[in-house]
Protein backbone atom coordinates (compact mmCIF):
# COMPACT_ATOMS: atom_id res chain seq x y z
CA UNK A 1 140.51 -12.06 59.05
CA UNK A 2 138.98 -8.30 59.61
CA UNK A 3 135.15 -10.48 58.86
CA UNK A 4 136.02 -12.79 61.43
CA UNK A 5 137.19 -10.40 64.21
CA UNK A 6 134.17 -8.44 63.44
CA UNK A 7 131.78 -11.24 63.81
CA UNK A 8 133.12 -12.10 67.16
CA UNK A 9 133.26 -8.01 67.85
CA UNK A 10 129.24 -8.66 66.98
CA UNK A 11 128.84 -11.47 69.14
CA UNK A 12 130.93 -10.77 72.14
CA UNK A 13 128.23 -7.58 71.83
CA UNK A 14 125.56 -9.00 71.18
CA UNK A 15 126.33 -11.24 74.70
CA UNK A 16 127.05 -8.40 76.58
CA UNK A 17 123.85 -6.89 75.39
CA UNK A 18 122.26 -9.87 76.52
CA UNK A 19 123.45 -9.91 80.18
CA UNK A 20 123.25 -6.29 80.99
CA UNK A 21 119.31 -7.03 80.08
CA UNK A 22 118.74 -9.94 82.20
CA UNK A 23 120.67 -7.59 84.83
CA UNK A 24 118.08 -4.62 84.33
CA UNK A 25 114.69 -5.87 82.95
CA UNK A 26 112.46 -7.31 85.54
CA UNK A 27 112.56 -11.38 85.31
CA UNK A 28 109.27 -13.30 86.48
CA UNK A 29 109.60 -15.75 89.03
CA UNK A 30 107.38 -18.47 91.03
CA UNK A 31 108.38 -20.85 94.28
CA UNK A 32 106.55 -23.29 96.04
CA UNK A 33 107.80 -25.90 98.59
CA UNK A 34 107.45 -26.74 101.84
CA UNK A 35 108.23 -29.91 104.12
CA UNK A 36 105.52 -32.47 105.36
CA UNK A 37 107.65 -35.62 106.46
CA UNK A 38 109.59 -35.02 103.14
CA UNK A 39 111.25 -31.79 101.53
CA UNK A 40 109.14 -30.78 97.83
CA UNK A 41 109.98 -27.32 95.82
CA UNK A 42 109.51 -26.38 92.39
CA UNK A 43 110.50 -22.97 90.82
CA UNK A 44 110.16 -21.37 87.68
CA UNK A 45 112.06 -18.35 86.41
CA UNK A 46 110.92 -16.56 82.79
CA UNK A 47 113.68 -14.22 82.02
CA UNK A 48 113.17 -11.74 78.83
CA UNK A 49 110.07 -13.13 78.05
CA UNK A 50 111.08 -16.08 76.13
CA UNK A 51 113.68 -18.26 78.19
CA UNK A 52 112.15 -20.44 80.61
CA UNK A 53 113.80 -21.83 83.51
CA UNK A 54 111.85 -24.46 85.94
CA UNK A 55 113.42 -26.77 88.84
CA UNK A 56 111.32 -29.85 90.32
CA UNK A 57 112.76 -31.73 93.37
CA UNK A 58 111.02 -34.27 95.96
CA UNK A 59 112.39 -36.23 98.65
CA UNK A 60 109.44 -39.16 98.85
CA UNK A 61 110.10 -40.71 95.61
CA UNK A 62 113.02 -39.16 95.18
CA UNK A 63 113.60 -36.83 91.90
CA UNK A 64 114.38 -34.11 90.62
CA UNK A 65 113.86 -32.24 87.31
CA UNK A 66 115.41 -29.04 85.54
CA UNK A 67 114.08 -27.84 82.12
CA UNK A 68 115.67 -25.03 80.23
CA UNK A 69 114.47 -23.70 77.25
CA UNK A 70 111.97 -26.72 76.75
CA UNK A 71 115.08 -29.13 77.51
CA UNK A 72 114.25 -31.55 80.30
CA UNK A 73 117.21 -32.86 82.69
CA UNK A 74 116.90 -35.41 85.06
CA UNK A 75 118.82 -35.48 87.91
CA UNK A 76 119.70 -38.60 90.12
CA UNK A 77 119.02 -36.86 93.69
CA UNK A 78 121.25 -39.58 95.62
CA UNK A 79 124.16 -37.83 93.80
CA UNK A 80 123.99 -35.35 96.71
CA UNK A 81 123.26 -37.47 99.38
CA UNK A 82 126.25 -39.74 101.12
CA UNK A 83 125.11 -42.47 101.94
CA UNK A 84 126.19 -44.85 105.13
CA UNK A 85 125.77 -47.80 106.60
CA UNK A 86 123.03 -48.18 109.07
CA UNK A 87 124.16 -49.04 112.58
CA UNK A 88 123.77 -47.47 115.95
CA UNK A 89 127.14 -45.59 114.94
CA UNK A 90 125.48 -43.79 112.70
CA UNK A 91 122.48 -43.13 115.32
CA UNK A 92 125.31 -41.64 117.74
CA UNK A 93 126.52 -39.90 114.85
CA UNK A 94 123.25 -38.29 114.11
CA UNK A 95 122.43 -37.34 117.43
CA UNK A 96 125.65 -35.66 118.02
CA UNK A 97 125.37 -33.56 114.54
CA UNK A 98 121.43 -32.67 115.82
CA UNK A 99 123.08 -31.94 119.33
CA UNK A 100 125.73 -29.12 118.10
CA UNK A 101 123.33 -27.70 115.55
CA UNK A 102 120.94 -27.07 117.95
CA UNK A 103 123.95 -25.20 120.09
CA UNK A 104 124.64 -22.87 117.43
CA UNK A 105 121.11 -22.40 116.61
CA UNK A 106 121.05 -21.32 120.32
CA UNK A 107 123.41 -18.98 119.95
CA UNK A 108 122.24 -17.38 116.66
CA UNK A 109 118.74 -16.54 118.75
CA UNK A 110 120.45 -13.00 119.27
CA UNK A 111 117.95 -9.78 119.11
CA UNK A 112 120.46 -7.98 116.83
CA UNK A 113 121.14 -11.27 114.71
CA UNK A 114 117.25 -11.45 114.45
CA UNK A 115 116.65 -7.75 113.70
CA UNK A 116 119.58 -7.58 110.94
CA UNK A 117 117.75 -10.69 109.24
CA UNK A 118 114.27 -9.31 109.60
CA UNK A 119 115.49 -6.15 107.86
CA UNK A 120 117.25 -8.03 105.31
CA UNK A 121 114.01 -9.34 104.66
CA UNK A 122 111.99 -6.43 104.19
CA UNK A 123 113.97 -4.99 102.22
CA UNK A 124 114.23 -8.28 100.26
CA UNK A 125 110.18 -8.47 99.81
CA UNK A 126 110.19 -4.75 98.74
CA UNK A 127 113.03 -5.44 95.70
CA UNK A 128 111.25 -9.07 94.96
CA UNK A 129 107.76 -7.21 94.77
CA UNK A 130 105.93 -10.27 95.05
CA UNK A 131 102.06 -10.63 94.29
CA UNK A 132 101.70 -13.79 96.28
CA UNK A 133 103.65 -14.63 99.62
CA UNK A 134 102.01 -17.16 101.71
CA UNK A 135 103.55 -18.74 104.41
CA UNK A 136 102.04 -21.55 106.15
CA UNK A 137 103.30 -24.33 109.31
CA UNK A 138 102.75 -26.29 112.10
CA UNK A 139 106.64 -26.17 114.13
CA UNK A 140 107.54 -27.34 117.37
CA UNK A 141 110.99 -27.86 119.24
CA UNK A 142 111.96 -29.96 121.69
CA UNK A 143 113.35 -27.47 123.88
CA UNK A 144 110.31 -25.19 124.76
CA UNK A 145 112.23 -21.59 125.17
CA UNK A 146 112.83 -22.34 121.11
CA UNK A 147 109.40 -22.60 120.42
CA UNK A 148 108.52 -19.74 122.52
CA UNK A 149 111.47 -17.51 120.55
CA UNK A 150 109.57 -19.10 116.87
CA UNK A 151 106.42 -17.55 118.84
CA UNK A 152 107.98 -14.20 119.32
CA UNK A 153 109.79 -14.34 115.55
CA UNK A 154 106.29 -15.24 113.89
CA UNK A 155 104.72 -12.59 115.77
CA UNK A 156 107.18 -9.60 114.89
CA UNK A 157 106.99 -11.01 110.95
CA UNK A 158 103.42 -10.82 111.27
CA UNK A 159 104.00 -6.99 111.91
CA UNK A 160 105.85 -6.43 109.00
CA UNK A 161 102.91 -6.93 106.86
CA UNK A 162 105.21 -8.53 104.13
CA UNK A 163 102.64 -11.72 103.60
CA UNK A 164 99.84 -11.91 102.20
CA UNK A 165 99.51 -14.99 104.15
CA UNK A 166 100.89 -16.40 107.44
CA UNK A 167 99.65 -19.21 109.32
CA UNK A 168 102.53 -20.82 111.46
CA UNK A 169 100.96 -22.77 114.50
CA UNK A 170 103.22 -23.85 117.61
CA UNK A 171 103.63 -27.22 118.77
CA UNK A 172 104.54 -27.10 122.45
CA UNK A 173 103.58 -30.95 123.32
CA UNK A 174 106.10 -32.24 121.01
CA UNK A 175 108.46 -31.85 118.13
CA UNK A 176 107.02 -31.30 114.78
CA UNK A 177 107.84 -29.91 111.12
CA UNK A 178 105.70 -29.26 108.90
CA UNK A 179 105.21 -26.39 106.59
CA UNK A 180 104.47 -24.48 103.03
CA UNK A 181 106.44 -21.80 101.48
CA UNK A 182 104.46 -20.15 97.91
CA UNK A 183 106.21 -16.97 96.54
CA UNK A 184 105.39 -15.04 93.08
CA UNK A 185 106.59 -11.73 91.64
CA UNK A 186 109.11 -10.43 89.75
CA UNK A 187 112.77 -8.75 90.15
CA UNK A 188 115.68 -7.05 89.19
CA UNK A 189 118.64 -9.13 89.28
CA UNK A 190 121.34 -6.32 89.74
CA UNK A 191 118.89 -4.74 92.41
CA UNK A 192 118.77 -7.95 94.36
CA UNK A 193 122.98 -8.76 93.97
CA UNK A 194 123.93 -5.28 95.39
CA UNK A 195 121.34 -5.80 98.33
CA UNK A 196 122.51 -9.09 99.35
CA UNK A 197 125.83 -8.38 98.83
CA UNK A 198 125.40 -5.37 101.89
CA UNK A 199 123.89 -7.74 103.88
CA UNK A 200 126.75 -10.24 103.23
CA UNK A 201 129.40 -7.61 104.31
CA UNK A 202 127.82 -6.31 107.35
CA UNK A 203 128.91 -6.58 110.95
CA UNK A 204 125.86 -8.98 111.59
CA UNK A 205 126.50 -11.05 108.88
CA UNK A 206 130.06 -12.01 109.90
CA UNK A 207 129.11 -12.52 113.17
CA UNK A 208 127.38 -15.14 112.33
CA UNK A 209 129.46 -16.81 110.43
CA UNK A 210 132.49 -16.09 113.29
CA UNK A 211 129.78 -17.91 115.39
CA UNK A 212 129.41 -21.25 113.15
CA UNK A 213 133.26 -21.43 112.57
CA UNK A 214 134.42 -20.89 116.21
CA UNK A 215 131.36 -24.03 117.06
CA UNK A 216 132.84 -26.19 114.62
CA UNK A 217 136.26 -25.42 115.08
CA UNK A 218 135.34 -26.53 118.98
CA UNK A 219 133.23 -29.66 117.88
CA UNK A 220 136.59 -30.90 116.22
CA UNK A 221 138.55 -30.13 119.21
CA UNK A 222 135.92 -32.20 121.72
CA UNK A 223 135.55 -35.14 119.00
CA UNK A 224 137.22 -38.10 120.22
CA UNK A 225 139.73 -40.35 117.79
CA UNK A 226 138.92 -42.73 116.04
């Protein structure tokens, strides 16, 4: 009995030691994705050297892959999608659910709401350290004030100097999508939980999210029955 509490005194341990190093030591990590008439990512994460981590998921086809530790699973990406029936329902459906997104993104489009993610940022690209952050797009809205505010966003992240690359062009005649996203560095995990979990807390933050709730909470109210 006193062996076997032992061994589990080693292993419980031995798992502790394990976690408190994939807290502290710096884990190496890659991203690239981006959205040209379909959503693509993959992402790779080494931590401690030896475990390997890697993500693959594509819209066009679709698929998506996760390996750990040399283990490949495939996942069945319509798993996370519901699925209705076509029909102009659906259309009015759609529209609506485009129509109140865009009102909240409206409202989010606050300088201090801005600012407090900006920051966030920063001081996300400082912890992440990485040696590659490109950021590439071609983005239009249909309303043209939005555009104009991407202008002005693009613009004040340019001045950051946090990218080693930006190229994000504005599409005034029309609305348009497209861009690429390729990050690669390394981090500390417990660095990066206590910094996210500030911003999480702050005043900003739960504005925000007071924001969503009170436009959803109203999109229920207007929605007719059924």
């Amino acid at each position: 009995m006193l062996i076997i509490l032992s061994i589990i005194m080693y292993l419980l341990l031995f798992i502790l030691t394990i976690f408190i190093a994939v807290l502290i030591i710096p884990t190496r990590y890659s991203f690239s994705g981006g959205y040209n008439n379909h959503l693509y990512c993959f992402a790779n994460v080494s931590i401690l050297y030896f475990c390997k981590i890697s993500f693959l998921y594509n819209t066009q086809d679709p698929f998506a892959k996760l390996k750990i530790l040399g283990f490949t699973i495939n996942i069945d990406p319509d798993t996370f999608i519901k699925k209705e029936a076509p029909g102009d329902v659906n259309k009015e459906k759609q529209a609506n659910k485009d129509n109140g997104n865009a009102h909240i993104l409206e409202k989010l489009f606050q300088k201090d709401i801005i600012l407090h993610v900006l920051g966030f940022l920063k001081d996300l690209f400082g912890i992440l350290k990485p040696k590659i952050f490109m950021l590439k797009g071609k983005i239009g809205f249909y309303e043209p004030h939005h555009t104009a505010w991407l202008q002005a966003i693009v613009s004040t992240i340019s001045e950051l100097n946090i990218f080693t690359n930006i190229d994000i062009d504005t599409v005034w005649d029309d609305e348009h999508f497209e861009g690429e996203l390729k990050v690669a560095g390394q981090l500390a995990v417990i660095v990066v939980f206590f910094r996210l979990l500030k911003f999480l807390i702050s005043k900003h933050t739960l504005k925000v999210i007071k924001i969503i709730i009170t436009a959803r909470k109203k999109k229920k109210v207007l929605k007719p029955a059924t």
